[in-house]
PDB file of N, CA and C in Angstrom:
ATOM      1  N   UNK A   1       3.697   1.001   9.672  1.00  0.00           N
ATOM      2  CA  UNK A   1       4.523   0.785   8.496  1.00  0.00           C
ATOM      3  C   UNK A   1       3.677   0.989   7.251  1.00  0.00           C
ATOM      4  N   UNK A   2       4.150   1.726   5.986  1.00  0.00           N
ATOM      5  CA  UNK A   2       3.480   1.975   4.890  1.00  0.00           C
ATOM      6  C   UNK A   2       3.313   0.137   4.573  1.00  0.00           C
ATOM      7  N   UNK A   3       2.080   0.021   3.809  1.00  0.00           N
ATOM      8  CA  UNK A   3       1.507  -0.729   3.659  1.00  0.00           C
ATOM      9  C   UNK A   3       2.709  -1.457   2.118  1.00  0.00           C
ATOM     10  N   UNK A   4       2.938  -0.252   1.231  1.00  0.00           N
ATOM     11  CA  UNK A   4       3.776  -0.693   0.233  1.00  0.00           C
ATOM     12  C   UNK A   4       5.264  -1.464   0.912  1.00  0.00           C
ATOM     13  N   UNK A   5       5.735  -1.163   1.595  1.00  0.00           N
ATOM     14  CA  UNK A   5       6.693  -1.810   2.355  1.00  0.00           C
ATOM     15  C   UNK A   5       6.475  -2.994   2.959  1.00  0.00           C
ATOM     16  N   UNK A   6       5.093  -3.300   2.972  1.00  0.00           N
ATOM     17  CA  UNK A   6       5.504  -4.874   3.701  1.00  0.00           C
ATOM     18  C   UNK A   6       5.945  -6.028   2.791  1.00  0.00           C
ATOM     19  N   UNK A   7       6.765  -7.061   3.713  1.00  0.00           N
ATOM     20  CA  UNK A   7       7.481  -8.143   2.886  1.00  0.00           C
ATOM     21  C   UNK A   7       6.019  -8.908   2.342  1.00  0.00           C
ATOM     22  N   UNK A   8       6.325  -9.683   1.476  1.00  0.00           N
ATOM     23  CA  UNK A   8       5.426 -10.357   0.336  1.00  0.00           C
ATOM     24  C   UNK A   8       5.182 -12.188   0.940  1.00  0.00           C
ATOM     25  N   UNK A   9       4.040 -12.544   0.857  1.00  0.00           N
ATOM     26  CA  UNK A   9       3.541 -13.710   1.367  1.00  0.00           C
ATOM     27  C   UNK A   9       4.697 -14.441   1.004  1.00  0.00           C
ATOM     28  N   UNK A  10       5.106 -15.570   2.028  1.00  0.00           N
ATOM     29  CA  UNK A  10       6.028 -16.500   1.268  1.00  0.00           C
ATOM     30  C   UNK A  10       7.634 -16.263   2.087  1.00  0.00           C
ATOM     31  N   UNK A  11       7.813 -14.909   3.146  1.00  0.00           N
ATOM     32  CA  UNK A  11       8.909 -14.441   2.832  1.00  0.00           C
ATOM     33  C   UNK A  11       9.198 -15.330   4.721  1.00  0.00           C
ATOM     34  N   UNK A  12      10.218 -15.473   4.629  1.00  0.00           N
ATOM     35  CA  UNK A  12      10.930 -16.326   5.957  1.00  0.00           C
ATOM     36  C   UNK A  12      11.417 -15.385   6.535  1.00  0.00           C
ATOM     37  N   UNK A  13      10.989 -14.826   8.093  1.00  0.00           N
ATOM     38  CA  UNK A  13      12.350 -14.032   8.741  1.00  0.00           C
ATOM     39  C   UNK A  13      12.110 -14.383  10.040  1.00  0.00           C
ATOM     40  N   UNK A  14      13.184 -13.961  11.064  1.00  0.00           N
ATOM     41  CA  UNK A  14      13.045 -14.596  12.628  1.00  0.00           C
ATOM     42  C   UNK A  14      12.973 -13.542  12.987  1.00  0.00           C
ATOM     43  N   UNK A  15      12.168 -13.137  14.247  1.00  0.00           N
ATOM     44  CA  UNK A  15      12.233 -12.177  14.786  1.00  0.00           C
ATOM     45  C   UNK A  15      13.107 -12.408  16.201  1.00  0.00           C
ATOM     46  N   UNK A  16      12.959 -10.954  16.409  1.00  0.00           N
ATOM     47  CA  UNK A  16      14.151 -10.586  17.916  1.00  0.00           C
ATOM     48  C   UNK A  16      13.674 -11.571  18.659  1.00  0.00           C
ATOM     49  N   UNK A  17      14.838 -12.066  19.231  1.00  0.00           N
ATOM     50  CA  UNK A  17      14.363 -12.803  20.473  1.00  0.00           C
ATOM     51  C   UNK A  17      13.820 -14.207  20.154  1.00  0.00           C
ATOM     52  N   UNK A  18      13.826 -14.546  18.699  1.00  0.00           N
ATOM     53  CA  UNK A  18      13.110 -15.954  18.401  1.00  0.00           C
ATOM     54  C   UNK A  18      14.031 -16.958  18.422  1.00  0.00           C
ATOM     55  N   UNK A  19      13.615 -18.221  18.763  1.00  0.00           N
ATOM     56  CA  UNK A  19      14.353 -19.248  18.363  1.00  0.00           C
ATOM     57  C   UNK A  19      14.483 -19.655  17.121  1.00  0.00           C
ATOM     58  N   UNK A  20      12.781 -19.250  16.443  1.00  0.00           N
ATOM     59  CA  UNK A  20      12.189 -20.572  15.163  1.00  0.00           C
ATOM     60  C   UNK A  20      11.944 -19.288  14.083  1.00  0.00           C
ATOM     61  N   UNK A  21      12.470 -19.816  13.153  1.00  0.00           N
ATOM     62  CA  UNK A  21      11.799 -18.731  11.687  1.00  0.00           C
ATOM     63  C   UNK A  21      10.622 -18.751  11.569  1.00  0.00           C
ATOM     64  N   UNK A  22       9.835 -18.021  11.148  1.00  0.00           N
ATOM     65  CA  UNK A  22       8.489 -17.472  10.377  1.00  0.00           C
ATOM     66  C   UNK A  22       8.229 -17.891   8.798  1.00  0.00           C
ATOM     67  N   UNK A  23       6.775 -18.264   8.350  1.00  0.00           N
ATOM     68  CA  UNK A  23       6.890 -17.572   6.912  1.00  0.00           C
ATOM     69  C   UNK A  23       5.954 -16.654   7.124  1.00  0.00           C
ATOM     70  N   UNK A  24       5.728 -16.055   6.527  1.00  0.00           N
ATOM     71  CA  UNK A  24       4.775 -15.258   6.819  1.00  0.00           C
ATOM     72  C   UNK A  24       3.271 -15.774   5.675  1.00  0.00           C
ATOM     73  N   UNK A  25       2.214 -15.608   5.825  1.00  0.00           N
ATOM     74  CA  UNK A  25       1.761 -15.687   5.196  1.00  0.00           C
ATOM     75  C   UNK A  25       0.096 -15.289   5.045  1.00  0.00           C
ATOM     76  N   UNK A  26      -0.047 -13.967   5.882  1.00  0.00           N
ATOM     77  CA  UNK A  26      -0.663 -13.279   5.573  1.00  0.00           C
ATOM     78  C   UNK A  26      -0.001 -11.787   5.902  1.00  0.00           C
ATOM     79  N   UNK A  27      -0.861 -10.330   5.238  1.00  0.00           N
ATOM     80  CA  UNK A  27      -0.430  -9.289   5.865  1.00  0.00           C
ATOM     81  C   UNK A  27      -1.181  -8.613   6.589  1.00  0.00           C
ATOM     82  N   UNK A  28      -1.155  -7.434   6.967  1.00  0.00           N
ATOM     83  CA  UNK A  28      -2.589  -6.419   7.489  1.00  0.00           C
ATOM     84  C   UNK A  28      -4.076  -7.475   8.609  1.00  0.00           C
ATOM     85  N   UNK A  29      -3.135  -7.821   9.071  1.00  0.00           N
ATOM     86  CA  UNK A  29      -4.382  -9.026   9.857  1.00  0.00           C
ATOM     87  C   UNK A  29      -4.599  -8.152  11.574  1.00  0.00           C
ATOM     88  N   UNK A  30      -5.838  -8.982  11.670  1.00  0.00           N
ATOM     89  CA  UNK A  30      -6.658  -8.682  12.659  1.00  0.00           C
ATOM     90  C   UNK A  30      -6.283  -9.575  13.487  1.00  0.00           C
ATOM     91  N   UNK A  31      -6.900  -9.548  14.992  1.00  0.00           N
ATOM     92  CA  UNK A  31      -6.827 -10.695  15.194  1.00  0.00           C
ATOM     93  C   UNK A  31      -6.861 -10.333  17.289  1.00  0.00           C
ATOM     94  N   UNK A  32      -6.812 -10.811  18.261  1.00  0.00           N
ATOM     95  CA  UNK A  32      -6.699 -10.492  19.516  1.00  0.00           C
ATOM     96  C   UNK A  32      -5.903 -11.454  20.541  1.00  0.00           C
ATOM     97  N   UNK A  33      -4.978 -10.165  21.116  1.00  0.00           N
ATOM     98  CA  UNK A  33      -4.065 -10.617  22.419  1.00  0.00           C
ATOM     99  C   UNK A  33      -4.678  -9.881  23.591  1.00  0.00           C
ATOM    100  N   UNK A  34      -4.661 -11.140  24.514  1.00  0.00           N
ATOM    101  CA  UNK A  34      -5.365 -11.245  25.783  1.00  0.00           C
ATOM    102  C   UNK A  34      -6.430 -10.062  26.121  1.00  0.00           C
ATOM    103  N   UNK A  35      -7.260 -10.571  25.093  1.00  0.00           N
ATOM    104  CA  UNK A  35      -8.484 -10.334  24.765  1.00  0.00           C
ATOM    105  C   UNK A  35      -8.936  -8.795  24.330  1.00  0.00           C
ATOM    106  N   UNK A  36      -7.962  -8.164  23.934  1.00  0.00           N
ATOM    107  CA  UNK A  36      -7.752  -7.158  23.207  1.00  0.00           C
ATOM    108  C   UNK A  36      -7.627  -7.296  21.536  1.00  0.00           C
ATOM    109  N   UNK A  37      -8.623  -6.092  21.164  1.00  0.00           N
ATOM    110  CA  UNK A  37      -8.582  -6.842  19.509  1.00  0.00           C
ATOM    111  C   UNK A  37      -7.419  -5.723  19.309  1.00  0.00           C
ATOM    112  N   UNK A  38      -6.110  -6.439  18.066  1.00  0.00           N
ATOM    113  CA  UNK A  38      -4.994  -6.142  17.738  1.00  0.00           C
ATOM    114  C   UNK A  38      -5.222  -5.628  16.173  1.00  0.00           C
ATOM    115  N   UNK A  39      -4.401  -4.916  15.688  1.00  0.00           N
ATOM    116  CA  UNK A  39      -4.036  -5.229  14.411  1.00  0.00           C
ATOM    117  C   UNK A  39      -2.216  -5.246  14.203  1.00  0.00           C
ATOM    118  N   UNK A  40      -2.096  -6.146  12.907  1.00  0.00           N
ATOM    119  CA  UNK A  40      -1.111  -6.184  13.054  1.00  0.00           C
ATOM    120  C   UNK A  40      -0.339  -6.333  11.562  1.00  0.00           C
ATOM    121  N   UNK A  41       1.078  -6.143  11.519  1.00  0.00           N
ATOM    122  CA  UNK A  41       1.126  -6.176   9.878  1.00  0.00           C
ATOM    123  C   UNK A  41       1.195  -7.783   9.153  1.00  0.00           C
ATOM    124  N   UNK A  42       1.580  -8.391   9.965  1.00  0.00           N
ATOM    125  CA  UNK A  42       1.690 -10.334   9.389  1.00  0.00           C
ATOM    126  C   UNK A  42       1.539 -10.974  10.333  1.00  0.00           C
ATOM    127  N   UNK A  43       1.036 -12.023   9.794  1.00  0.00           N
ATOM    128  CA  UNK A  43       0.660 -13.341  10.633  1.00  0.00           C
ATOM    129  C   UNK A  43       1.753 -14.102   9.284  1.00  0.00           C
ATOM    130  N   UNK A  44       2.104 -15.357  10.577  1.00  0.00           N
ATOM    131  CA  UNK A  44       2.892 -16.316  10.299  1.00  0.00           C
ATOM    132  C   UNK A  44       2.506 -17.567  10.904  1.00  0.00           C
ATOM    133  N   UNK A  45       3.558 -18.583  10.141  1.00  0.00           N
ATOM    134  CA  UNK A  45       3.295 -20.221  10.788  1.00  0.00           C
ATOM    135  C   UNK A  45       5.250 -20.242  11.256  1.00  0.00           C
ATOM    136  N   UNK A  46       5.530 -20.857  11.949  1.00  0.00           N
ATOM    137  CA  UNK A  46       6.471 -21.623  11.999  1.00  0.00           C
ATOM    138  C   UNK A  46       7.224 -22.377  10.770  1.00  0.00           C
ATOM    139  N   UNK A  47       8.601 -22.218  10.414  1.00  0.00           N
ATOM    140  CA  UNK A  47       9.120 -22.719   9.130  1.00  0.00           C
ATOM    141  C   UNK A  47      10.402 -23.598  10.082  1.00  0.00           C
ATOM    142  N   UNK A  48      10.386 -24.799   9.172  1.00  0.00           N
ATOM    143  CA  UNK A  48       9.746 -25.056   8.170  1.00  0.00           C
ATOM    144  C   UNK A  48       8.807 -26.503   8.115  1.00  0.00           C
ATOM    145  N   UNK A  49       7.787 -26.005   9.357  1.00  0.00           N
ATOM    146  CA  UNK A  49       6.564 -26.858   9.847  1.00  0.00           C
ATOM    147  C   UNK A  49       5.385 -26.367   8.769  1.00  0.00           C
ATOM    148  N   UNK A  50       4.996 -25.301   9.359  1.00  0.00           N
ATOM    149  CA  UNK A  50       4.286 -24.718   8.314  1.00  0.00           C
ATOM    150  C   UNK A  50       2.983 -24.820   9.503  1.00  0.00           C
ATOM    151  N   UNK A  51       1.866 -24.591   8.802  1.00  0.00           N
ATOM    152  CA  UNK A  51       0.268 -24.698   9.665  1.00  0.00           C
ATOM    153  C   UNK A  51       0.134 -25.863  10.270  1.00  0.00           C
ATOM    154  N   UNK A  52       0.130 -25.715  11.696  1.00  0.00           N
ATOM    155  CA  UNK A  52      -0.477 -26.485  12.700  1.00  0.00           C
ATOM    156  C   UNK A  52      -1.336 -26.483  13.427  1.00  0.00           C
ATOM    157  N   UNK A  53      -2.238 -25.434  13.012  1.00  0.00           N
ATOM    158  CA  UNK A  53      -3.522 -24.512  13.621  1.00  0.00           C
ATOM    159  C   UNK A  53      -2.945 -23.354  14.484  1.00  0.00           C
ATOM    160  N   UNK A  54      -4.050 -22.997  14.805  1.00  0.00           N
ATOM    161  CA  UNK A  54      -4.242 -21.378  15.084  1.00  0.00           C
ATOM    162  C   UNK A  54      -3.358 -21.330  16.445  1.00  0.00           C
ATOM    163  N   UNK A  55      -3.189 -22.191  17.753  1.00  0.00           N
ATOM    164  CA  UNK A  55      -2.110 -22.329  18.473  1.00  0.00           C
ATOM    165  C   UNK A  55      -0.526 -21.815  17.844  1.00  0.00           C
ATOM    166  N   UNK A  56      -0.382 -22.391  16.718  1.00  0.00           N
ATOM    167  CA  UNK A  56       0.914 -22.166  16.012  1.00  0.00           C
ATOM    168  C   UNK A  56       1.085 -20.950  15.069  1.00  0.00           C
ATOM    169  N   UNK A  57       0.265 -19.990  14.999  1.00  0.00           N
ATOM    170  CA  UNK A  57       0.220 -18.708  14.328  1.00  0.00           C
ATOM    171  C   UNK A  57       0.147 -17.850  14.836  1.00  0.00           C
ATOM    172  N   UNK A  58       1.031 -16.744  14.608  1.00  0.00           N
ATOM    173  CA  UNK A  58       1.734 -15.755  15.033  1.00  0.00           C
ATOM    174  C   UNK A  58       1.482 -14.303  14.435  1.00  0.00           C
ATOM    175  N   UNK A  59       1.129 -13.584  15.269  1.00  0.00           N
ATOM    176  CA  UNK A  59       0.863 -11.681  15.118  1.00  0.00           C
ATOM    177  C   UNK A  59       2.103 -11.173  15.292  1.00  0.00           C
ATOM    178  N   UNK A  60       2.315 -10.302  14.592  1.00  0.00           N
ATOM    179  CA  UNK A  60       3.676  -9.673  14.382  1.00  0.00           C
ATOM    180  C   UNK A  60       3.859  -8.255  13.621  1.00  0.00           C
ATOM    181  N   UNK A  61       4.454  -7.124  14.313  1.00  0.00           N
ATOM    182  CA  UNK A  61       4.561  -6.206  13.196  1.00  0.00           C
ATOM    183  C   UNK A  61       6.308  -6.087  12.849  1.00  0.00           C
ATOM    184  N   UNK A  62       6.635  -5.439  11.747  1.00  0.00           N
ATOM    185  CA  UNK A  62       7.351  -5.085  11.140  1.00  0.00           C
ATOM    186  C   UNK A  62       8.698  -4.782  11.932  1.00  0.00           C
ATOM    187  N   UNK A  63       8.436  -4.015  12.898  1.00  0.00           N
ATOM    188  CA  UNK A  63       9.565  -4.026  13.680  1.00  0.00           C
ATOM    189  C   UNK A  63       9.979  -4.984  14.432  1.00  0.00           C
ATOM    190  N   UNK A  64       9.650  -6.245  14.974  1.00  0.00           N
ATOM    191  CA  UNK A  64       9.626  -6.993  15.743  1.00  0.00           C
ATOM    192  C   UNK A  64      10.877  -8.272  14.801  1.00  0.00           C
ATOM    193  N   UNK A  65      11.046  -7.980  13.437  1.00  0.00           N
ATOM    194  CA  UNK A  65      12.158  -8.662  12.735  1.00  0.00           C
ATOM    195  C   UNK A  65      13.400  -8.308  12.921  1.00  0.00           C
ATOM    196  N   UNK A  66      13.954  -9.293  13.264  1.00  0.00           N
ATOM    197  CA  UNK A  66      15.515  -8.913  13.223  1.00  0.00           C
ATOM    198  C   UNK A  66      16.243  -9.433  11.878  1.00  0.00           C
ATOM    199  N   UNK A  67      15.767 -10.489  10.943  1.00  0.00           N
ATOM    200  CA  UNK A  67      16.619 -10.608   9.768  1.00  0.00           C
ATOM    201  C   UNK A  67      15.798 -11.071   9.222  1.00  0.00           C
ATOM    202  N   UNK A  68      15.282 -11.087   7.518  1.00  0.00           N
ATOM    203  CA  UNK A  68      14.817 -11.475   6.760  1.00  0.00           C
ATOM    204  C   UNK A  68      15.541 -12.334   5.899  1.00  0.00           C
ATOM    205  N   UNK A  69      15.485 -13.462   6.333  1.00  0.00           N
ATOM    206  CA  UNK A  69      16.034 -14.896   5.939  1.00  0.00           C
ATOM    207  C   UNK A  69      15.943 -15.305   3.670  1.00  0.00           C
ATOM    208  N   UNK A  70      14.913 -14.865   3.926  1.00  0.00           N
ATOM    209  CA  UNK A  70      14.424 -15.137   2.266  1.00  0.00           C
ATOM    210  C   UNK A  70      13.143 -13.864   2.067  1.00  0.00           C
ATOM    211  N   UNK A  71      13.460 -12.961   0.831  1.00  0.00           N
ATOM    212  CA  UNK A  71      12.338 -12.232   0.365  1.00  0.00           C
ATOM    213  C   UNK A  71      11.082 -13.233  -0.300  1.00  0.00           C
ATOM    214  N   UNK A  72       9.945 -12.803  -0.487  1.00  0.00           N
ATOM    215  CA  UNK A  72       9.011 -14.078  -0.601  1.00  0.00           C
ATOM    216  C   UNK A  72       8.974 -13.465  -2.367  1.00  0.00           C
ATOM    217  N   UNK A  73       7.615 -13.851  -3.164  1.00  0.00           N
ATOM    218  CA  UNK A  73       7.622 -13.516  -4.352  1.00  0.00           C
ATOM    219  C   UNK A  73       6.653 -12.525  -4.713  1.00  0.00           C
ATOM    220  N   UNK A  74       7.202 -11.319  -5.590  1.00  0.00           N
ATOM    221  CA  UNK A  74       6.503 -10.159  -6.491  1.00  0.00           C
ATOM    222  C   UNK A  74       6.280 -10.144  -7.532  1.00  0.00           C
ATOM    223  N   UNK A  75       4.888  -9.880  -7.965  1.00  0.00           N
ATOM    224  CA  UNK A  75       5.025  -9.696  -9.676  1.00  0.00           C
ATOM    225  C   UNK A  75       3.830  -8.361  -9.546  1.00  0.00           C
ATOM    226  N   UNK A  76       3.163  -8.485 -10.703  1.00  0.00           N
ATOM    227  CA  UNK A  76       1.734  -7.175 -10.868  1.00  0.00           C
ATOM    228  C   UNK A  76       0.694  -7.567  -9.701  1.00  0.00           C
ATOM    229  N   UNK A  77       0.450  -8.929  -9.924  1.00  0.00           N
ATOM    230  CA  UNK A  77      -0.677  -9.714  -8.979  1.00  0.00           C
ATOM    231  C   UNK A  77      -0.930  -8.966  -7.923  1.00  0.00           C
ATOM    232  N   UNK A  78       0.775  -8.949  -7.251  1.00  0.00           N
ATOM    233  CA  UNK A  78       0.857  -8.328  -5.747  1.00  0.00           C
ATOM    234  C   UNK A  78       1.111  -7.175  -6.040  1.00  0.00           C
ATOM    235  N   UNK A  79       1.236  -6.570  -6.749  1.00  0.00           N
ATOM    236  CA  UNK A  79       1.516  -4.854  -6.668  1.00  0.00           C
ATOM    237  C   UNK A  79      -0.126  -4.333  -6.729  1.00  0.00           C
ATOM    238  N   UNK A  80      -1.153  -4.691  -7.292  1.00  0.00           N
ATOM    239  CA  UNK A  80      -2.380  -4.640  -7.879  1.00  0.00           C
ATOM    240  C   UNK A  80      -2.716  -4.903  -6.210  1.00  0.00           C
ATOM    241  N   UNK A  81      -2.915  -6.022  -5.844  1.00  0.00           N
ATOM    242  CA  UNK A  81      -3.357  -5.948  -4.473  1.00  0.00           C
ATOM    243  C   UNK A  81      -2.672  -5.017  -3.413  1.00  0.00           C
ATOM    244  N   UNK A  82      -1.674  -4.956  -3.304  1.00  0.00           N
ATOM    245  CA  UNK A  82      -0.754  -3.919  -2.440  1.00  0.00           C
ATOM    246  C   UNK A  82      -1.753  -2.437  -2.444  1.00  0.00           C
ATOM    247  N   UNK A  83      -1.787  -2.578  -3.984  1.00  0.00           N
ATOM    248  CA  UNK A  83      -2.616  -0.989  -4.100  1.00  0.00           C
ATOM    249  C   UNK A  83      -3.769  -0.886  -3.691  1.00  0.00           C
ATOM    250  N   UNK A  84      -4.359  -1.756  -3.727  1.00  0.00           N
ATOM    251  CA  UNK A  84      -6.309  -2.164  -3.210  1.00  0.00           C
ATOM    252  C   UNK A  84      -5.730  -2.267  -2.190  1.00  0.00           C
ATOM    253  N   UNK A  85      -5.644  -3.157  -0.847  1.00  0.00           N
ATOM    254  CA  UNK A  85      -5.510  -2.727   0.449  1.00  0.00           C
ATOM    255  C   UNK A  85      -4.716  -1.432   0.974  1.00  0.00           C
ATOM    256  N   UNK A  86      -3.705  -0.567  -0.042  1.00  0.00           N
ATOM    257  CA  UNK A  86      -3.514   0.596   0.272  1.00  0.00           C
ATOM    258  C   UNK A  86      -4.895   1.708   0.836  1.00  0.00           C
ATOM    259  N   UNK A  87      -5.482   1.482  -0.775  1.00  0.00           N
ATOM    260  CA  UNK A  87      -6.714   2.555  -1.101  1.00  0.00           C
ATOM    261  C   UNK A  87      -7.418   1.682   0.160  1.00  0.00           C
ATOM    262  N   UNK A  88      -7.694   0.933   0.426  1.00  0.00           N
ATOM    263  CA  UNK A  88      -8.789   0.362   1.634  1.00  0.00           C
ATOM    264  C   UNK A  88      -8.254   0.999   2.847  1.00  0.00           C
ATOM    265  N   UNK A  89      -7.308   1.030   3.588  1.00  0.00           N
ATOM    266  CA  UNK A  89      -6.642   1.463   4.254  1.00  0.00           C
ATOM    267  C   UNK A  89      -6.524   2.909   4.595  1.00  0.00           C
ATOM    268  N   UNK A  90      -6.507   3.484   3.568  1.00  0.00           N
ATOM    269  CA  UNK A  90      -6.691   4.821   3.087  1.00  0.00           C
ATOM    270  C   UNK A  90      -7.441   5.402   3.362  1.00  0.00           C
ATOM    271  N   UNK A  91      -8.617   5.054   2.764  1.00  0.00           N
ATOM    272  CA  UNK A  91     -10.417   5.152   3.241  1.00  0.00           C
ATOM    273  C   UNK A  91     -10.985   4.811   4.892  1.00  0.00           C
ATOM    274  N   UNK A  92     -10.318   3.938   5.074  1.00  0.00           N
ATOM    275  CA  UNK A  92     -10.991   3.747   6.277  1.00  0.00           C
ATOM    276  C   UNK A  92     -10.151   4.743   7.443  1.00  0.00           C
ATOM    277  N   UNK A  93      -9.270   5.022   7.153  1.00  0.00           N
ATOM    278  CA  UNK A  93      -8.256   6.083   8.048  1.00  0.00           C
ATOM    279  C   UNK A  93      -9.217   7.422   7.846  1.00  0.00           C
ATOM    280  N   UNK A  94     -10.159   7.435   6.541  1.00  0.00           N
ATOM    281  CA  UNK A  94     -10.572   9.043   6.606  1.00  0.00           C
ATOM    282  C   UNK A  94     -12.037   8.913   7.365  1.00  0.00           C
ATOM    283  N   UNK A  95     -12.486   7.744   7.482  1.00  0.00           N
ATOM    284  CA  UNK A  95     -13.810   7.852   7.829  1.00  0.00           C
ATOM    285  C   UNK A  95     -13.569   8.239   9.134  1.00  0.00           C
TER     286      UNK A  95
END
Protein backbone atom coordinates (compact mmCIF):
# COMPACT_ATOMS: atom_id res chain seq x y z
CA UNK A 1 0.00 0.00 0.00
CA UNK A 2 1.33 3.59 -0.92
CA UNK A 3 2.60 4.83 2.17
CA UNK A 4 0.44 8.27 1.56
CA UNK A 5 -2.68 6.18 1.95
CA UNK A 6 -2.28 4.85 5.22
CA UNK A 7 -4.99 5.71 7.90
CA UNK A 8 -3.51 8.26 10.53
CA UNK A 9 -2.51 7.25 14.25
CA UNK A 10 -5.60 7.39 16.35
CA UNK A 11 -7.91 5.83 13.66
CA UNK A 12 -10.35 2.73 15.02
CA UNK A 13 -11.20 -0.06 12.47
CA UNK A 14 -12.05 -3.94 12.87
CA UNK A 15 -10.69 -6.12 10.74
CA UNK A 16 -12.19 -9.25 8.75
CA UNK A 17 -12.96 -11.79 10.86
CA UNK A 18 -12.49 -9.70 14.21
CA UNK A 19 -14.50 -9.62 17.10
CA UNK A 20 -12.69 -6.42 18.89
CA UNK A 21 -11.83 -2.97 17.18
CA UNK A 22 -8.31 -1.69 16.76
CA UNK A 23 -6.75 1.76 17.22
CA UNK A 24 -4.13 1.82 15.49
CA UNK A 25 -1.30 3.42 16.63
CA UNK A 26 1.64 3.01 14.88
CA UNK A 27 2.38 2.68 10.96
CA UNK A 28 5.15 1.02 8.71
CA UNK A 29 6.24 -1.34 11.69
CA UNK A 30 8.50 -4.16 11.93
CA UNK A 31 8.15 -6.68 13.94
CA UNK A 32 8.04 -11.00 13.74
CA UNK A 33 5.43 -13.89 13.24
CA UNK A 34 6.50 -17.25 14.19
CA UNK A 35 9.76 -16.27 14.06
CA UNK A 36 9.84 -14.73 10.79
CA UNK A 37 10.75 -11.04 10.66
CA UNK A 38 7.46 -9.25 9.10
CA UNK A 39 6.78 -5.92 7.95
CA UNK A 40 3.73 -4.54 8.16
CA UNK A 41 1.59 -1.35 7.59
CA UNK A 42 0.04 -0.82 11.48
CA UNK A 43 0.29 -2.04 14.66
CA UNK A 44 -2.59 -1.67 17.00
CA UNK A 45 -3.94 -2.12 20.69
CA UNK A 46 -7.37 -3.29 21.28
CA UNK A 47 -10.18 -0.40 21.68
CA UNK A 48 -11.35 0.59 23.79
CA UNK A 49 -8.72 -1.10 26.32
CA UNK A 50 -5.97 0.40 24.79
CA UNK A 51 -2.08 -0.98 25.76
CA UNK A 52 -1.82 -4.00 27.69
CA UNK A 53 1.60 -4.96 26.53
CA UNK A 54 3.05 -6.46 23.67
CA UNK A 55 0.72 -9.82 24.10
CA UNK A 56 -2.15 -7.34 23.19
CA UNK A 57 -0.62 -5.69 19.99
CA UNK A 58 -1.38 -6.41 16.76
CA UNK A 59 0.46 -6.54 13.03
CA UNK A 60 -1.78 -5.80 10.39
CA UNK A 61 -1.78 -4.64 6.80
CA UNK A 62 -4.20 -2.57 5.02
CA UNK A 63 -6.11 -5.10 3.47
CA UNK A 64 -6.91 -7.14 6.35
CA UNK A 65 -9.74 -4.10 7.33
CA UNK A 66 -13.06 -4.56 6.76
CA UNK A 67 -14.51 -1.08 8.12
CA UNK A 68 -12.95 1.92 9.38
CA UNK A 69 -14.96 2.78 12.39
CA UNK A 70 -13.42 6.44 12.99
CA UNK A 71 -10.67 8.30 10.67
CA UNK A 72 -7.88 9.26 13.26
CA UNK A 73 -6.37 12.99 13.03
CA UNK A 74 -4.44 15.10 10.03
CA UNK A 75 -2.87 18.27 9.92
CA UNK A 76 0.95 19.41 8.27
CA UNK A 77 2.65 17.53 11.33
CA UNK A 78 1.47 14.29 9.64
CA UNK A 79 1.68 15.19 6.10
CA UNK A 80 5.53 16.37 6.83
CA UNK A 81 6.13 12.97 8.36
CA UNK A 82 4.08 10.94 5.77
CA UNK A 83 6.61 12.56 3.37
CA UNK A 84 9.90 11.65 5.42
CA UNK A 85 8.95 8.00 5.79
CA UNK A 86 7.83 8.17 2.08
CA UNK A 87 11.42 9.50 0.95
CA UNK A 88 12.87 6.77 3.60
CA UNK A 89 11.03 4.15 2.03
CA UNK A 90 11.91 5.29 -1.22
CA UNK A 91 15.60 5.11 -0.63
CA UNK A 92 15.79 2.08 0.89
CA UNK A 93 13.69 0.31 -2.03
CA UNK A 94 16.67 1.71 -4.35
CA UNK A 95 19.51 0.47 -2.40
Amino acid sequence: MEIEKLLPIGSIVKLKDAEKRLMIFGIKQSGTKDEESIETDYIGVLYPEGNMGNEYQYLFNHEHIEEIIFHGFEDNERDMFIEKVSKAFADKNKA
